[in-house]
N, C-alpha and C. Protein backbone atom coordinates (compact mmCIF):
# COMPACT_ATOMS: atom_id res chain seq x y z
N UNK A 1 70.32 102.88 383.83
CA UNK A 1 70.42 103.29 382.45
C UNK A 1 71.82 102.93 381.96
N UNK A 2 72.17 101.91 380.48
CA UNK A 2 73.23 101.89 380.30
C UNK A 2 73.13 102.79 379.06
N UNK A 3 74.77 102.68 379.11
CA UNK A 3 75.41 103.84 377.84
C UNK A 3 76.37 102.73 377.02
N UNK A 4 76.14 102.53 375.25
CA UNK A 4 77.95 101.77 375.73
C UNK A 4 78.81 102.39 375.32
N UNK A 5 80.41 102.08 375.49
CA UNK A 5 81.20 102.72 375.48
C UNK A 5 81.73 101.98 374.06
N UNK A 6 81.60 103.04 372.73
CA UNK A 6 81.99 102.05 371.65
C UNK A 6 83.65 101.85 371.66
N UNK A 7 84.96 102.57 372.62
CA UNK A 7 85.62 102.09 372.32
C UNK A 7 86.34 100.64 373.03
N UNK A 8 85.49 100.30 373.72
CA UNK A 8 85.77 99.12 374.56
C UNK A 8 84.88 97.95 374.13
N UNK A 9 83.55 98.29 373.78
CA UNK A 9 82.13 97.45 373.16
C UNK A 9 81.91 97.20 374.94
N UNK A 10 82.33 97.38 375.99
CA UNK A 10 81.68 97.26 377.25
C UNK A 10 80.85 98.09 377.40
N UNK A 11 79.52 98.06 378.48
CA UNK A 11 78.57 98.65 378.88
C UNK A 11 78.80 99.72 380.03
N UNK A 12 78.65 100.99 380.42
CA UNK A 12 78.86 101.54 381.83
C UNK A 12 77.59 102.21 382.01
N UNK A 13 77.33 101.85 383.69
CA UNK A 13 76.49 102.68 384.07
C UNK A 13 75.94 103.92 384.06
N UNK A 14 75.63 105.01 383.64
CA UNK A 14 75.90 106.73 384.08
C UNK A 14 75.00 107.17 384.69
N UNK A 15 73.97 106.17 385.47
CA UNK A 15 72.90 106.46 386.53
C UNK A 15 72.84 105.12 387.57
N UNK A 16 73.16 105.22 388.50
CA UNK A 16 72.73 104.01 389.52
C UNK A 16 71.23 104.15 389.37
N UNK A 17 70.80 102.55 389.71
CA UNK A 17 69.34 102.12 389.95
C UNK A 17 68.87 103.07 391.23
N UNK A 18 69.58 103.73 392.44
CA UNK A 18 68.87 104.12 393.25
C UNK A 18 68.39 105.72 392.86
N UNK A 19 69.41 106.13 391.57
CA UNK A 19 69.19 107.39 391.59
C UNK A 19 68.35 107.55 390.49
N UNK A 20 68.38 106.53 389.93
CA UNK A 20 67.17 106.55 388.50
C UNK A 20 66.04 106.62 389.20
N UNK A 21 65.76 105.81 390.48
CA UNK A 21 64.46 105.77 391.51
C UNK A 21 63.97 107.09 391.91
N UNK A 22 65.07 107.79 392.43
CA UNK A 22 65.40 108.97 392.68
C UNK A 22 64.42 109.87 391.58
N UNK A 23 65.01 109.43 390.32
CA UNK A 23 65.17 110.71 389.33
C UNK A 23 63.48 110.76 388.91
N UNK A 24 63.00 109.38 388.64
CA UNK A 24 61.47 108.92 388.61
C UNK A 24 60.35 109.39 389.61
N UNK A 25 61.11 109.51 391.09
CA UNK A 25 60.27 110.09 392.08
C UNK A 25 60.20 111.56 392.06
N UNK A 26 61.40 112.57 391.04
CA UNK A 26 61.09 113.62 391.60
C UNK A 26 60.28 113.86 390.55
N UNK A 27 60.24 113.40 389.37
CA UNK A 27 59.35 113.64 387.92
C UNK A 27 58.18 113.26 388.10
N UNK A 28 58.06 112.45 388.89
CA UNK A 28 56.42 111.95 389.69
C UNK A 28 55.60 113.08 390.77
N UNK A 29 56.59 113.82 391.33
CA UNK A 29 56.00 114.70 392.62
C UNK A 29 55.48 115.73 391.44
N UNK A 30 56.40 116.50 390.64
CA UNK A 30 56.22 117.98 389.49
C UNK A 30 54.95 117.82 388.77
N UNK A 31 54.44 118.88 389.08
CA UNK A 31 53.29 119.11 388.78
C UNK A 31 53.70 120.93 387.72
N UNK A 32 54.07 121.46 388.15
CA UNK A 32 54.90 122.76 386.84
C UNK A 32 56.65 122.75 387.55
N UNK A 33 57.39 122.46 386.45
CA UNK A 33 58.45 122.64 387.24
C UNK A 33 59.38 122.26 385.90
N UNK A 34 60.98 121.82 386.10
CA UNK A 34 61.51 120.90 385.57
C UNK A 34 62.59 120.29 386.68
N UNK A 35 63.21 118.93 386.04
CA UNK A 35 64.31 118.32 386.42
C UNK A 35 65.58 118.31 385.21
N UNK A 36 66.62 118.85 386.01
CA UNK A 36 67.63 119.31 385.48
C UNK A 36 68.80 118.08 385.54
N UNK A 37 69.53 116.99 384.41
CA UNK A 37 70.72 116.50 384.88
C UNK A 37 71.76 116.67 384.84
N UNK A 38 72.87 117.44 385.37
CA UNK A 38 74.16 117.48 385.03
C UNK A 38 75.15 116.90 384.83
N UNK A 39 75.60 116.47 384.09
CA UNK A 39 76.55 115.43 383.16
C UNK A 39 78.19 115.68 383.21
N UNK A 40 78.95 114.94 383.75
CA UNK A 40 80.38 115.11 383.60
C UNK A 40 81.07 113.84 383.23
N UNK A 41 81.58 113.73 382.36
CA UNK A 41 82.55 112.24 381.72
C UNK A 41 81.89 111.55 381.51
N UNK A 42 80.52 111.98 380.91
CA UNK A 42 79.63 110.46 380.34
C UNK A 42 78.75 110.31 381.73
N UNK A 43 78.78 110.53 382.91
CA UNK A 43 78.22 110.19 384.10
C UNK A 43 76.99 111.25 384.77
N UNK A 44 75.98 110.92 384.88
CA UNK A 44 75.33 111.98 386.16
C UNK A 44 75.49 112.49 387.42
N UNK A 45 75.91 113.31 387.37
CA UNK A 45 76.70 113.85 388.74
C UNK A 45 76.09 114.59 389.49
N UNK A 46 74.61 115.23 389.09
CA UNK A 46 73.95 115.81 389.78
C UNK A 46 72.55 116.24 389.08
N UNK A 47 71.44 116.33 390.23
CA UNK A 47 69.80 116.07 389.75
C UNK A 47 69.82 117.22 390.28
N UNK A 48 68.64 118.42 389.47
CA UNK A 48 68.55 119.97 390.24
C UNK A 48 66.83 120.13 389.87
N UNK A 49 65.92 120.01 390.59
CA UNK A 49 64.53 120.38 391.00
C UNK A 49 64.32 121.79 391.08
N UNK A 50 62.99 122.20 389.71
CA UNK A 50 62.85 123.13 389.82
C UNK A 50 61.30 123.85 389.71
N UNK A 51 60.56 123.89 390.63
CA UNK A 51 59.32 123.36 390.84
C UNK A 51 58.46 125.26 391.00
N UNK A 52 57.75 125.00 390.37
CA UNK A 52 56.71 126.15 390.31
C UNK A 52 55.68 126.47 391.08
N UNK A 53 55.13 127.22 391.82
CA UNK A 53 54.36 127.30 392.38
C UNK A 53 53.15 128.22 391.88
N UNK A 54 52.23 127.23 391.55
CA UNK A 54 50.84 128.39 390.54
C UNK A 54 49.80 129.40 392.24
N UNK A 55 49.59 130.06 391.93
CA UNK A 55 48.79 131.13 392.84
C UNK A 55 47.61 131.54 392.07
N UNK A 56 46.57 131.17 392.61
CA UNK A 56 45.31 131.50 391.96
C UNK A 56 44.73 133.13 392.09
């Protein structure tokens, strides 16, 4: 995922490709839940899974 940075007009990353993979696989497993991203300086710094469990 890029972001750009308008005061440079350069592009920066704020998700690597492995963690976007990452982030796609855990949104793929959730079935009731959410995925949480935590953000520091423009960057993702941390993914938090939060998954429900239904009981019939």
């Amino acid at each position: 995922m890029i972001v750009p940075d308008n005061e440079t007009n350069k592009t920066e990353s704020i998700l690597s490709n492995e963690d976007l993979q990452r982030l796609l696989r855990l949104l793929s497993e959730i079935v009731y839940g959410s995925v949480t991203l935590i953000i520091q300086n423009g960057k993702v710094v941390q993914i938090e899974k939060n998954e429900k469990v239904r009981l019939k």
